[in-house]
PDB file of N, CA and C in Angstrom:
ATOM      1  N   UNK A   1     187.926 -67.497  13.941  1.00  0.00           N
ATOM      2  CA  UNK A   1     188.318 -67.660  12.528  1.00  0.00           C
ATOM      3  C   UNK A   1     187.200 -67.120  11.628  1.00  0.00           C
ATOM      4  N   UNK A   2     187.648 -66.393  10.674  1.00  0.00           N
ATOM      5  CA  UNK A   2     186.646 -65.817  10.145  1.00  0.00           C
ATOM      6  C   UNK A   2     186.531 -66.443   8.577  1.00  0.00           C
ATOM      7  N   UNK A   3     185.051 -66.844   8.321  1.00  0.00           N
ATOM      8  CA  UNK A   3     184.574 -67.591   6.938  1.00  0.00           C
ATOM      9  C   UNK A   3     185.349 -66.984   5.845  1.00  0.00           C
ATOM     10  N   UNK A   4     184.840 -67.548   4.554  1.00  0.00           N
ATOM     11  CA  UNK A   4     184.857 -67.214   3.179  1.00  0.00           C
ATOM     12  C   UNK A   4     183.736 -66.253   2.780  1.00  0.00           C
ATOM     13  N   UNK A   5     182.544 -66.740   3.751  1.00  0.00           N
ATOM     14  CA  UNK A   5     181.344 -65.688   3.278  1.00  0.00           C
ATOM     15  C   UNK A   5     181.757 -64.087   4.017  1.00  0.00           C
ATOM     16  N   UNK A   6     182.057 -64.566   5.286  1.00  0.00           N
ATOM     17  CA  UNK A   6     182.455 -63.173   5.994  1.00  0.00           C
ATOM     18  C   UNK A   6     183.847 -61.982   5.340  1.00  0.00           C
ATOM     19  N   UNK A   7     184.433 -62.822   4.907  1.00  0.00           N
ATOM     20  CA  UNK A   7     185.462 -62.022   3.888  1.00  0.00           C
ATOM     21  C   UNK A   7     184.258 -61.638   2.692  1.00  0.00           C
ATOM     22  N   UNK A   8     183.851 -62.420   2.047  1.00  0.00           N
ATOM     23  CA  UNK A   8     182.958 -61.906   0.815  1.00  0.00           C
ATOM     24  C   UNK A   8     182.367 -60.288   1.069  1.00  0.00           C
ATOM     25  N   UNK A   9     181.255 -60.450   2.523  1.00  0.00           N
ATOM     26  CA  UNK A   9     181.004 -59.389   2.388  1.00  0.00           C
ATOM     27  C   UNK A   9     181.707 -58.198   2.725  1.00  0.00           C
ATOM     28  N   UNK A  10     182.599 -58.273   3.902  1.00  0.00           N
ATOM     29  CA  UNK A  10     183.345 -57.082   3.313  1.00  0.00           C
ATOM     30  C   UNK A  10     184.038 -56.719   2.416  1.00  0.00           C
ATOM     31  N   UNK A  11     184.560 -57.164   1.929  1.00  0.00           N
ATOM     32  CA  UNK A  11     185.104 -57.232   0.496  1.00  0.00           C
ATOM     33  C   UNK A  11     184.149 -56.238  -0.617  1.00  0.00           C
ATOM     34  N   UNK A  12     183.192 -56.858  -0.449  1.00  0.00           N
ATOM     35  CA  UNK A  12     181.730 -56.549  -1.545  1.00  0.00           C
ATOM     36  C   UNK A  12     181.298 -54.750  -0.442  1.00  0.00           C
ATOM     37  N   UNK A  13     181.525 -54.733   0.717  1.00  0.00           N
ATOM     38  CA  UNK A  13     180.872 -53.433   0.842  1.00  0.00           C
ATOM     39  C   UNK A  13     182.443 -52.624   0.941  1.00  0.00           C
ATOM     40  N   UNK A  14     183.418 -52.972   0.984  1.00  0.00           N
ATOM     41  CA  UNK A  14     184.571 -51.871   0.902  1.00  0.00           C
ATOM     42  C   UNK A  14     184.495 -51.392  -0.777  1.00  0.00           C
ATOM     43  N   UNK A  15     184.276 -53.077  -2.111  1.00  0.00           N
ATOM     44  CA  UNK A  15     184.325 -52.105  -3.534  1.00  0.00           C
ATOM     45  C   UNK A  15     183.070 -51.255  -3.179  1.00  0.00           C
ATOM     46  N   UNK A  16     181.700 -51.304  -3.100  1.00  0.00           N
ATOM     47  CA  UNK A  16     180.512 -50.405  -3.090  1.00  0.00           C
ATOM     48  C   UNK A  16     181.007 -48.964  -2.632  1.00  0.00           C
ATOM     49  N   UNK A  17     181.806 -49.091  -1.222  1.00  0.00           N
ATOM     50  CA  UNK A  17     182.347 -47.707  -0.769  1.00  0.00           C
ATOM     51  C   UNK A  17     183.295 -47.141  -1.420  1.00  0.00           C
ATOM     52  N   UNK A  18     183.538 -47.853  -2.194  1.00  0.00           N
ATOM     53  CA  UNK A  18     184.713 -47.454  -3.375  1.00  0.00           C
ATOM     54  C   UNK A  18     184.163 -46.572  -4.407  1.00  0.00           C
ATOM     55  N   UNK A  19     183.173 -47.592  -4.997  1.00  0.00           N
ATOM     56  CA  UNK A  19     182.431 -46.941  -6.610  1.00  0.00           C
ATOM     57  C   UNK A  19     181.815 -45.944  -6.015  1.00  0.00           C
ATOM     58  N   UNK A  20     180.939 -45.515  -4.582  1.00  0.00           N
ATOM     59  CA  UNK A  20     180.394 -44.381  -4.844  1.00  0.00           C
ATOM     60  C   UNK A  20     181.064 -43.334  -4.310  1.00  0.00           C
ATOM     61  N   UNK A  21     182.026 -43.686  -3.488  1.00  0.00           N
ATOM     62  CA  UNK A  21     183.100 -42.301  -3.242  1.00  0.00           C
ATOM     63  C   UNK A  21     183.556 -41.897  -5.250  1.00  0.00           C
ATOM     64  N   UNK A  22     184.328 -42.654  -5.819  1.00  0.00           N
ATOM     65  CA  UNK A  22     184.353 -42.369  -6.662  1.00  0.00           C
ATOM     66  C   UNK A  22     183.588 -41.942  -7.894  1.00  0.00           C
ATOM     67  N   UNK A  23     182.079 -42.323  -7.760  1.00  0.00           N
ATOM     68  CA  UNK A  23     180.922 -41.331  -8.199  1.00  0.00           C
ATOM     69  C   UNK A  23     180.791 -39.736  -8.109  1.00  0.00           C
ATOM     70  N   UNK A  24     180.778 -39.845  -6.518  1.00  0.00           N
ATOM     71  CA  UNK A  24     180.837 -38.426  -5.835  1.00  0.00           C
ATOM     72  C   UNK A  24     181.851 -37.523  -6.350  1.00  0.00           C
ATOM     73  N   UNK A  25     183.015 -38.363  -6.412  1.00  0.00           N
ATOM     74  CA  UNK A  25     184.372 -37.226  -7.003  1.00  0.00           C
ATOM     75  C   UNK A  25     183.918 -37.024  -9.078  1.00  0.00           C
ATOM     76  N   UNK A  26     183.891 -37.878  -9.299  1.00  0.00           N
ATOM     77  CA  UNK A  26     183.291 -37.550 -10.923  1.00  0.00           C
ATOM     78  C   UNK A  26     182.221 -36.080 -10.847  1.00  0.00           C
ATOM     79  N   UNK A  27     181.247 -36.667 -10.484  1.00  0.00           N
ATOM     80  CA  UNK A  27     179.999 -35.663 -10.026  1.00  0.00           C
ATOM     81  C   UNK A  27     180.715 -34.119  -9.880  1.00  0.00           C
ATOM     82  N   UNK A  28     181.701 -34.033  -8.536  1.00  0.00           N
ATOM     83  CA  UNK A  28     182.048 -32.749  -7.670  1.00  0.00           C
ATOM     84  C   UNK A  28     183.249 -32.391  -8.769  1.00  0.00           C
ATOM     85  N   UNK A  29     183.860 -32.915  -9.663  1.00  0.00           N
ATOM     86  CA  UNK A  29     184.795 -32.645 -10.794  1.00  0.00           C
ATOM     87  C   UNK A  29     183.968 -32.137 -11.789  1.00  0.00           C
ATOM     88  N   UNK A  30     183.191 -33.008 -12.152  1.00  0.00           N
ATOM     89  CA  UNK A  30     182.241 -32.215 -13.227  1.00  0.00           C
ATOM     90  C   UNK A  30     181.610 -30.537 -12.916  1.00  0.00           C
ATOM     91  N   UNK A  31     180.860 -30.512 -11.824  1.00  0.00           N
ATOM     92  CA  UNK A  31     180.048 -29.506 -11.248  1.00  0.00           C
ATOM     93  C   UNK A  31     181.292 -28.233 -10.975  1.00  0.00           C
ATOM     94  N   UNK A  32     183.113 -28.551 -10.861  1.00  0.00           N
ATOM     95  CA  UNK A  32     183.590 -27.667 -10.901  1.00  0.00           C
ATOM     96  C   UNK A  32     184.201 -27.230 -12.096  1.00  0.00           C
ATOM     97  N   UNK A  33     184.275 -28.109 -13.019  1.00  0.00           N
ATOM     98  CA  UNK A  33     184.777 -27.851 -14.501  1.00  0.00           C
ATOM     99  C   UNK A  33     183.112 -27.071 -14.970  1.00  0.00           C
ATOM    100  N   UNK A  34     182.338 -27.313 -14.725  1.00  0.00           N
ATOM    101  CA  UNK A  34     181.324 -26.520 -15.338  1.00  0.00           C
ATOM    102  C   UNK A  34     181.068 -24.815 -14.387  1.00  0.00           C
ATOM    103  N   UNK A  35     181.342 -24.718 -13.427  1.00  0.00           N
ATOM    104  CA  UNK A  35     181.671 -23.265 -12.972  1.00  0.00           C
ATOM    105  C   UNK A  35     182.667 -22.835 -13.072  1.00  0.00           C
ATOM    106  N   UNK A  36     184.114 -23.078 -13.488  1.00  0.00           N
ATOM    107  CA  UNK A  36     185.334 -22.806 -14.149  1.00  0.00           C
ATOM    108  C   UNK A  36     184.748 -22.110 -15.857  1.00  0.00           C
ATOM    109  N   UNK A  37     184.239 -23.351 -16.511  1.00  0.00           N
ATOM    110  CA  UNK A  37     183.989 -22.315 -17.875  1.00  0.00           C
ATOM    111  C   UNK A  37     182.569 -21.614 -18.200  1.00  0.00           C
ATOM    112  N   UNK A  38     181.924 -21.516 -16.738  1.00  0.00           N
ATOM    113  CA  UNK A  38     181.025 -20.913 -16.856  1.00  0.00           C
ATOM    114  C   UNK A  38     181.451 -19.152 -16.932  1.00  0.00           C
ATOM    115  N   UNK A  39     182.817 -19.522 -15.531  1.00  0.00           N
ATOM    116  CA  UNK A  39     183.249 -17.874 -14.595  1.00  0.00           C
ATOM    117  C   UNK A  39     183.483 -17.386 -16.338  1.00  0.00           C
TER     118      UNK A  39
END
């Protein structure tokens, strides 16, 4: 049977893998909108 704390942390490291995948895509969106109106 698995705790309340043991749910917590995955929970807490699946959002973390969340926000920085979704960092990365902001970032790699930006960096291609800026060589789009660079071309």
């Amino acid at each position: 049977m698995t705790s309340w704390r043991t749910i917590l942390i995955i929970a807490k490291i699946v959002v973390d893998n969340l926000l920085w995948a979704m960092r990365l895509e902001k970032k790699a969106l930006s960096t291609n909108l800026k060589e789009l109106t660079q071309a």
